[in-house]
N, C-alpha and C. Protein backbone atom coordinates (compact mmCIF):
# COMPACT_ATOMS: atom_id res chain seq x y z
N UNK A 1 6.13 7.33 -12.67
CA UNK A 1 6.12 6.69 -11.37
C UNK A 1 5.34 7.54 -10.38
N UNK A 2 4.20 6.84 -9.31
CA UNK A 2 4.07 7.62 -8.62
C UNK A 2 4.22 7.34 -7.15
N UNK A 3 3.63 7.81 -5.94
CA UNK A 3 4.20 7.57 -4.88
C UNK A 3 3.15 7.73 -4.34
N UNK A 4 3.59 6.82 -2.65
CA UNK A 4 2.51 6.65 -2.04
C UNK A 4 2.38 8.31 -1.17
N UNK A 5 1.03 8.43 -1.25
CA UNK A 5 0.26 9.75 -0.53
C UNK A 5 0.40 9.68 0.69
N UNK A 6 0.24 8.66 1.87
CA UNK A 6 -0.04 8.32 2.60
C UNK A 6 1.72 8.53 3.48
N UNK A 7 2.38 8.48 2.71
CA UNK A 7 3.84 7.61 3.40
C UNK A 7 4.35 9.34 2.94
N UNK A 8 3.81 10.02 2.19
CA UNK A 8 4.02 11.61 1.76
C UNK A 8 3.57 12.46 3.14
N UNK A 9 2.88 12.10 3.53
CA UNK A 9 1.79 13.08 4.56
C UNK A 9 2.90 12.30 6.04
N UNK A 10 3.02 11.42 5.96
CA UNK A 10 3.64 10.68 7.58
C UNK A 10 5.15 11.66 7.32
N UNK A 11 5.46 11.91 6.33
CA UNK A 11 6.90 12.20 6.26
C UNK A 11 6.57 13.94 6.11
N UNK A 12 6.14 14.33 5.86
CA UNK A 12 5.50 16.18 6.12
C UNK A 12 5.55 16.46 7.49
N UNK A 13 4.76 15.39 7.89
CA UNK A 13 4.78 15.95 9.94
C UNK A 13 5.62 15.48 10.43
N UNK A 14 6.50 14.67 9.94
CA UNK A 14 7.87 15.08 10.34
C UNK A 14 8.94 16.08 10.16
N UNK A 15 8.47 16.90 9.10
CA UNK A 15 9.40 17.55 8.77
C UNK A 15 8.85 19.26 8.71
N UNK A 16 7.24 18.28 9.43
CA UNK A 16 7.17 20.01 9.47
C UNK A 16 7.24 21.35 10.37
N UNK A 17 8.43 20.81 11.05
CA UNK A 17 9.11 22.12 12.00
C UNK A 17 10.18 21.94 11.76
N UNK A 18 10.70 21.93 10.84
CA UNK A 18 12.28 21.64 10.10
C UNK A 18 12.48 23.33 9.24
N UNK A 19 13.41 24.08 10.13
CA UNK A 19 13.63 25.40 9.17
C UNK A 19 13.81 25.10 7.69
N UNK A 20 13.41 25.94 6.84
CA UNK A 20 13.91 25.57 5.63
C UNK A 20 13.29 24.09 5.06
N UNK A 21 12.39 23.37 4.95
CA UNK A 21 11.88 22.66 4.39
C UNK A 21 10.99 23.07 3.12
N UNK A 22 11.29 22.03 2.26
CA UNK A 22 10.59 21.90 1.19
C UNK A 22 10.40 20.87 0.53
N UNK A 23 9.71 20.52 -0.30
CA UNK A 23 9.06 18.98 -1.30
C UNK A 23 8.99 19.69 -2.41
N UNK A 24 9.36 19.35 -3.28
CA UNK A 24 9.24 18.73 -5.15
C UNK A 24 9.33 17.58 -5.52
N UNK A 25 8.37 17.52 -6.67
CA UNK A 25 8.58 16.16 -7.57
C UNK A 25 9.48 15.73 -7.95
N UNK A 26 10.08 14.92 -8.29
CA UNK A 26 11.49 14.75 -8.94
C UNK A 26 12.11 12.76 -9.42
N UNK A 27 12.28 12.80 -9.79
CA UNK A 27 12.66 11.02 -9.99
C UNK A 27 11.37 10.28 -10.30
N UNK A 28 10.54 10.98 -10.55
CA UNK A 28 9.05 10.55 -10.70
C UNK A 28 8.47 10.24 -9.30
N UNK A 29 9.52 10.77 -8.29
CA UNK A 29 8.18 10.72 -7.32
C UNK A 29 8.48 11.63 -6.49
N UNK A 30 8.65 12.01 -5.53
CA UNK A 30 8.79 13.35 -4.37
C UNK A 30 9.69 13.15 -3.78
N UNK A 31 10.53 14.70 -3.31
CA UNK A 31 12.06 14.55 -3.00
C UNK A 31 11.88 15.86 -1.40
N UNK A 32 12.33 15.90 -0.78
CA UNK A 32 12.26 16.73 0.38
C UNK A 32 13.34 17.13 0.91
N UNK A 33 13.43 18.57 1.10
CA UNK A 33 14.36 19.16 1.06
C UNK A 33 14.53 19.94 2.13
N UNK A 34 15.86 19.88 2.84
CA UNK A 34 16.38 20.90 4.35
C UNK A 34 17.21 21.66 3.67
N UNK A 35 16.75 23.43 3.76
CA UNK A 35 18.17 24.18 3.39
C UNK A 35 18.61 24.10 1.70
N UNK A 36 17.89 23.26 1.34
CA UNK A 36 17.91 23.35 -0.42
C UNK A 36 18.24 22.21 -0.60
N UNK A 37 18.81 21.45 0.43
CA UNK A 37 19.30 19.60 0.06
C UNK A 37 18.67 18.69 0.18
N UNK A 38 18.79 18.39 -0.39
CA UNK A 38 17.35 16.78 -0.79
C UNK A 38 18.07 15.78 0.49
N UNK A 39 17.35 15.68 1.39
CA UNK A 39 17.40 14.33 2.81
C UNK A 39 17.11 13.50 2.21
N UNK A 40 15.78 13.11 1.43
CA UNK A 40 14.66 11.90 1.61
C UNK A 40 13.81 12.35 0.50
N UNK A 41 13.21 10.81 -0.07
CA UNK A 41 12.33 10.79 -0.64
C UNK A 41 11.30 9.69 -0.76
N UNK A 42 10.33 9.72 -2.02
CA UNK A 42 9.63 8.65 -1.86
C UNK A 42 9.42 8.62 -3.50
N UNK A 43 9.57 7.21 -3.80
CA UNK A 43 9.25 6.51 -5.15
C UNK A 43 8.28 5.37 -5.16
N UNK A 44 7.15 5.30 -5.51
CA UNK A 44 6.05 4.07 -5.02
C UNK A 44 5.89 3.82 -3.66
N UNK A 45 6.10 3.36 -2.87
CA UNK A 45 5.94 2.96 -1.41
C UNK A 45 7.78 2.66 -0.92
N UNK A 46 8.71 3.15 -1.75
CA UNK A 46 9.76 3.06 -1.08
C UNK A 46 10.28 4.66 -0.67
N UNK A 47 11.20 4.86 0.52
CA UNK A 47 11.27 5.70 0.90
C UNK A 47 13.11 5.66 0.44
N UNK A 48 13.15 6.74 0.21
CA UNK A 48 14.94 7.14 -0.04
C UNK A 48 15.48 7.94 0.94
N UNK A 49 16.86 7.41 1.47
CA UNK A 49 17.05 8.53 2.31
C UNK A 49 18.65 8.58 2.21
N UNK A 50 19.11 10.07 2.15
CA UNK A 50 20.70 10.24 1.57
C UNK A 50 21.65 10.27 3.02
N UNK A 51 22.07 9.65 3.33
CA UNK A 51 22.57 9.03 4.16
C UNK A 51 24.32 9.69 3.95
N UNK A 52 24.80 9.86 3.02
CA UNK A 52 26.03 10.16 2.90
C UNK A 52 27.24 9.02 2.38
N UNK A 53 28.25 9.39 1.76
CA UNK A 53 28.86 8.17 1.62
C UNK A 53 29.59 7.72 2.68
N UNK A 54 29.69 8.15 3.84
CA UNK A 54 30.14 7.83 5.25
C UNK A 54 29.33 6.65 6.04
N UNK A 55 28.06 6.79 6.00
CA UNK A 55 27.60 5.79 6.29
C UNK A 55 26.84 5.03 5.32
N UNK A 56 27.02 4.99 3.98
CA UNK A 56 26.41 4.30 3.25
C UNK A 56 26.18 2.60 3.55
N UNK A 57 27.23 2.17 3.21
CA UNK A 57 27.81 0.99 3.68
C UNK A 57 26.86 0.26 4.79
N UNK A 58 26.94 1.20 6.40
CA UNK A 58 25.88 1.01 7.61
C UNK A 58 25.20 0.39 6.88
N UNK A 59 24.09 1.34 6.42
CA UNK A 59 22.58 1.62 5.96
C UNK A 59 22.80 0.46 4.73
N UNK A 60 23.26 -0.05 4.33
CA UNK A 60 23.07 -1.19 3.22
C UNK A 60 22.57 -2.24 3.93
N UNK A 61 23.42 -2.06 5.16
CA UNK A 61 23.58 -3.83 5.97
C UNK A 61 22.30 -3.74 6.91
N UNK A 62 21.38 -2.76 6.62
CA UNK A 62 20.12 -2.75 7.54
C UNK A 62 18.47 -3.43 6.98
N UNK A 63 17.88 -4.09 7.54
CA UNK A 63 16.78 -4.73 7.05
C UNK A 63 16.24 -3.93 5.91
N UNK A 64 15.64 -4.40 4.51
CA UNK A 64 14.66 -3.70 4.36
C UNK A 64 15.59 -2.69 3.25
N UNK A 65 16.89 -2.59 3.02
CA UNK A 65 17.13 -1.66 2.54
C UNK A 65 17.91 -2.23 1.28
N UNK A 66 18.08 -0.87 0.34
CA UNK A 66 19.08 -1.45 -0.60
C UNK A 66 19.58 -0.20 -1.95
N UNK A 67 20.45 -0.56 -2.87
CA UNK A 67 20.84 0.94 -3.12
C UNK A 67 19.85 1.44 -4.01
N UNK A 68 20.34 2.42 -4.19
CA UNK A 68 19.29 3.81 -4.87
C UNK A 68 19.33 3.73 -6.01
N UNK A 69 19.02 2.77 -7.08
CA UNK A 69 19.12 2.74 -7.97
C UNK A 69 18.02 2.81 -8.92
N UNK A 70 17.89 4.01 -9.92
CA UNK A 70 16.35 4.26 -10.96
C UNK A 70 16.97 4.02 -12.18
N UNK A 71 17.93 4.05 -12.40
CA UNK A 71 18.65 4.68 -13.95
C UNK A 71 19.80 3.50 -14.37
N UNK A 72 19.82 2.50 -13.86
CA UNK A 72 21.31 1.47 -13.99
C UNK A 72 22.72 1.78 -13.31
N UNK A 73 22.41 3.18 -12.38
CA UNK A 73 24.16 3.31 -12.09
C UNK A 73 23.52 4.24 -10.54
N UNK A 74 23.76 3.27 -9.54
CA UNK A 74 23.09 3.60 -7.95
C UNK A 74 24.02 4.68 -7.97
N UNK A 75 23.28 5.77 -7.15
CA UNK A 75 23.63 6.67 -5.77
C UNK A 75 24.61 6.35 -5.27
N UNK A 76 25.62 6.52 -5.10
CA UNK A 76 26.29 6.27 -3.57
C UNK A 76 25.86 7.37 -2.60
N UNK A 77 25.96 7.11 -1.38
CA UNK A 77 25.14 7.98 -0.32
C UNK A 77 23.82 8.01 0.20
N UNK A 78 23.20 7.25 -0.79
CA UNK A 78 21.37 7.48 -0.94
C UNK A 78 21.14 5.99 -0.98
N UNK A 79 20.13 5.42 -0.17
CA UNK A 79 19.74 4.50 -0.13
C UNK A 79 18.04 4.04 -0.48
N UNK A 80 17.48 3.13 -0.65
CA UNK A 80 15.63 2.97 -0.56
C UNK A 80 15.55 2.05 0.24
N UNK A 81 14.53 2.50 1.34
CA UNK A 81 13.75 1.49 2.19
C UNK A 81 12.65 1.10 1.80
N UNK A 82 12.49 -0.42 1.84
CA UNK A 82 11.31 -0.65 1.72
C UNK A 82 10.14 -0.67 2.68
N UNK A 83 8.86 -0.70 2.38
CA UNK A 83 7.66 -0.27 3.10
C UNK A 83 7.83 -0.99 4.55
N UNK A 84 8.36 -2.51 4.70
CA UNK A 84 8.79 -3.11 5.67
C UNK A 84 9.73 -2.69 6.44
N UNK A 85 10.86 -1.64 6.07
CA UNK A 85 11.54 -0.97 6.89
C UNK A 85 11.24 0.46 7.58
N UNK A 86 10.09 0.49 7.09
CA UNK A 86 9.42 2.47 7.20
C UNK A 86 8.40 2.44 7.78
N UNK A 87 7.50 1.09 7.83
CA UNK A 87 6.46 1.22 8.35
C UNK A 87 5.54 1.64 9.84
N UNK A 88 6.60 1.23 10.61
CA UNK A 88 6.57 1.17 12.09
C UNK A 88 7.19 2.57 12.36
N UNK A 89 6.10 4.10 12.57
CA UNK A 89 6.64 5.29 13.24
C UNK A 89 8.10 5.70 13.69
N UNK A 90 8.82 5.09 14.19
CA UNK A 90 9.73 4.78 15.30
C UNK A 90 10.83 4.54 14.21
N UNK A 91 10.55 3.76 13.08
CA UNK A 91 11.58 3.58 11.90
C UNK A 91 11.49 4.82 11.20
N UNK A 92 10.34 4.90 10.35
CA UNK A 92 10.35 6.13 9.56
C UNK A 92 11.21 7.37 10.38
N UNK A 93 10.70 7.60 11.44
CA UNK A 93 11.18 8.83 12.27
C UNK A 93 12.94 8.86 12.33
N UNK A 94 13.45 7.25 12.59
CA UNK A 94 15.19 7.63 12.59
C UNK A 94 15.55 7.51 11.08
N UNK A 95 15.03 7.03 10.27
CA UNK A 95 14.80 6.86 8.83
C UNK A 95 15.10 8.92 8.64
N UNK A 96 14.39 9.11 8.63
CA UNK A 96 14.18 11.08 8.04
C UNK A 96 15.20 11.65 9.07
N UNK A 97 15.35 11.37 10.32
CA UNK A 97 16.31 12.15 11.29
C UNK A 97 17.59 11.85 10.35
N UNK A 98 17.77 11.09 9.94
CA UNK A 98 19.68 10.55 9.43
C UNK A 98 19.18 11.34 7.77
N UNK A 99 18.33 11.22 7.09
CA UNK A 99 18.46 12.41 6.26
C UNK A 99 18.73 13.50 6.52
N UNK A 100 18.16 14.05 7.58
CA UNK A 100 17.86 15.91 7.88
C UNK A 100 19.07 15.81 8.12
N UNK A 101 19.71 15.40 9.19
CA UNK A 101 21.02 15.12 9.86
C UNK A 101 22.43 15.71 8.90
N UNK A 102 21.86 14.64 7.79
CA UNK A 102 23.12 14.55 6.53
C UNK A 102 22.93 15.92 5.98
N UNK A 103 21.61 16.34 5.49
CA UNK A 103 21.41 17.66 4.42
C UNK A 103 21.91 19.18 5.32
N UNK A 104 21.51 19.20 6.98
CA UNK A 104 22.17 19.81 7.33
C UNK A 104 23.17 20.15 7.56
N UNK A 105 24.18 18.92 7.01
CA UNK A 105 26.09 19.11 6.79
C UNK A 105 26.33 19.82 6.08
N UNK A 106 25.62 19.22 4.71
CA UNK A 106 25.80 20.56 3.64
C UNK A 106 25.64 22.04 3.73
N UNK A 107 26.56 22.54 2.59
CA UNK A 107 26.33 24.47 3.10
C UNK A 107 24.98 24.45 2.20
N UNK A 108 24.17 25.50 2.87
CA UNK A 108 22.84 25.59 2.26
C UNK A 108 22.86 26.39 0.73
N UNK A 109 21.83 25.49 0.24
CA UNK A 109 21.49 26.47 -1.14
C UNK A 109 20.78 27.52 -1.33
């Protein structure tokens, strides 16, 4: 699987004054990381973002979205947006804030 470049680079400058950031490959497509915890990612032109199982539920009932599922048995916590929900700056941007948000709960790795 690969992922879009384009929707890789919009999501870097967001994250790139984020202490502790990092990107690896992973799920066959790129995973981004605050503090060692994976926020967000991207698989083809959909964007993933781990949301938590607190607000999972929310984030289901939002346009555009739906669960995280690669393998037959979804995520709970982690959701995928599609390109229609990410596209517009203003989305992507609260899209990655509610990742960083979540990964910074966690104790760091």
């Amino acid at each position: 699987m690969a992922y879009d470049e384009g929707l890789a680079q919009r999501v870097r400058e967001l994250l790139e004054n984020e202490p502790d950031f990092q990107e690896k490959k992973m799920f066959g497509g790129l995973c981004f990381l605050v503090q060692g915890n994976m926020a967000c990612g991207i698989i083809k032109d959909d964007l993933i973002i781990r949301v938590g199982t607190e607000h999972y539920e929310d984030a289901l009932k939002r346009s555009h979205t739906r669960k995280f599922d690669i393998t037959g048995k979804p995520l709970k916590g982690w959701v995928m947006v599609s390109w229609e929900g990410h596209e517009a700056d203003e989305d992507l941007s609260a899209w990655i804030e509610q990742g960083v948000r979540y990964a910074r709960s966690l104790p760091p790795k």
